[in-house]
Protein backbone atom coordinates (compact mmCIF):
# COMPACT_ATOMS: atom_id res chain seq x y z
CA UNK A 1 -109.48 -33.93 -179.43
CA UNK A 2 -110.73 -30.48 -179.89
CA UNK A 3 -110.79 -29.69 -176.84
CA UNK A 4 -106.74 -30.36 -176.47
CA UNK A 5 -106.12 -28.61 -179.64
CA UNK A 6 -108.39 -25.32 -178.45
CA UNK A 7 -106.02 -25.16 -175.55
CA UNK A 8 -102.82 -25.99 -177.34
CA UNK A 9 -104.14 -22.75 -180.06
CA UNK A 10 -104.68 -20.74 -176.87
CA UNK A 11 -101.23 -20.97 -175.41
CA UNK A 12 -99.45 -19.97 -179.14
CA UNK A 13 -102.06 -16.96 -179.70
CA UNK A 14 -100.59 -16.05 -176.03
CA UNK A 15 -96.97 -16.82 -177.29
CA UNK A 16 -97.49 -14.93 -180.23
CA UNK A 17 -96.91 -17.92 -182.48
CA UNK A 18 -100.75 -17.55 -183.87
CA UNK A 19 -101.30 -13.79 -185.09
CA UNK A 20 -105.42 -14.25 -185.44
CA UNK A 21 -107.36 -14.87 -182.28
CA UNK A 22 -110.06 -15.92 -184.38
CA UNK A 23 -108.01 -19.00 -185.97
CA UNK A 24 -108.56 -20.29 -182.28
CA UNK A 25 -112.27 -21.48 -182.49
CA UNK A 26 -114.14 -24.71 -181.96
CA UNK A 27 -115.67 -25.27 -185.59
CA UNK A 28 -112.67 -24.34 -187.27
CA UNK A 29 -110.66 -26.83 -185.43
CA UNK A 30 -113.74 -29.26 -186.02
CA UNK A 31 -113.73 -28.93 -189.35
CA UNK A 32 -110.33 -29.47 -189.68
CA UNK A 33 -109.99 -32.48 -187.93
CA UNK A 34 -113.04 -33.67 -190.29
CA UNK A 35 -111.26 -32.87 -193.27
CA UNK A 36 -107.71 -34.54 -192.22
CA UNK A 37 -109.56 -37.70 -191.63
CA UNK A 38 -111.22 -37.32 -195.17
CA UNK A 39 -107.88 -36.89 -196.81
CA UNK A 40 -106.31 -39.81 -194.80
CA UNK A 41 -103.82 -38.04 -192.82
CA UNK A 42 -105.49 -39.11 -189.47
CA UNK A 43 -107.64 -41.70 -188.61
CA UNK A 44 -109.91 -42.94 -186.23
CA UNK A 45 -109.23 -45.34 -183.15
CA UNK A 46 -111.66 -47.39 -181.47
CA UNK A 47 -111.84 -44.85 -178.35
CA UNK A 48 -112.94 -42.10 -180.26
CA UNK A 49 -109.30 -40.31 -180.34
CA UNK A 50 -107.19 -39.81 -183.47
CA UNK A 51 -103.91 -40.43 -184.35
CA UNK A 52 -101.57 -40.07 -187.58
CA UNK A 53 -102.61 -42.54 -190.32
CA UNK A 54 -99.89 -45.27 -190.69
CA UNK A 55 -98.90 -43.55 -194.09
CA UNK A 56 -97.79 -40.46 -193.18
CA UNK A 57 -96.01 -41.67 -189.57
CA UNK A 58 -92.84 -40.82 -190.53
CA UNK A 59 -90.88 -37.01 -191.55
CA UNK A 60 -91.17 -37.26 -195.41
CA UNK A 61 -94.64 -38.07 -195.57
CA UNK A 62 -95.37 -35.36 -192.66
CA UNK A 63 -93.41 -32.80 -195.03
CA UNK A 64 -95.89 -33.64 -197.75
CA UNK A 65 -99.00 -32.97 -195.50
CA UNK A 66 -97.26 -29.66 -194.74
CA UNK A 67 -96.68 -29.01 -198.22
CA UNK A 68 -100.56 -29.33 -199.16
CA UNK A 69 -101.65 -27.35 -196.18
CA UNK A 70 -98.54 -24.49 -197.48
CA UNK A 71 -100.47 -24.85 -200.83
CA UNK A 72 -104.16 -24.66 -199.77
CA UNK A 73 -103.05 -21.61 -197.43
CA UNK A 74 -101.40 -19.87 -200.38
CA UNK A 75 -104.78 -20.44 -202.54
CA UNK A 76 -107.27 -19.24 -199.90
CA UNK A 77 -105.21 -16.47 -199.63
CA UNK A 78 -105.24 -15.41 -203.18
């Protein structure tokens, strides 16, 4: 899974989409991952990939994970 996502950050830091090169790294996509799985947004399938938890499979409940990451972003940033 990290693997797809490194490349996927690769080709928007190339489009210009991600500003940071350094927002394109193998822990911090890691530890990501880690931490949407301990919130419940994602969730584990029996081959080892990860897909959207049940709960938040539809637009409303995606807006609301986009709202908390909006809010975390704004916080670090402080």
């Amino acid at each position: 899974m990290a693997r797809r996502a490194l490349a996927l950050g690769n080709r928007m830091f190339l489009a210009g989409d991600i500003h940071m090169r350094e927002a394109v790294s193998k822990p911090l996509i890691q530890n990501a991952l880690l931490v949407f799985r301990e919130e419940g947004y994602l969730e584990q399938l029996p081959d080892n990939k990860l897909s959207l938890a049940q709960s938040f499979a539809n637009q409303e409940a995606a807006g609301t994970i986009e709202g908390r990451l909006r809010g975390f972003c704004n916080f670090a940033g402080d």
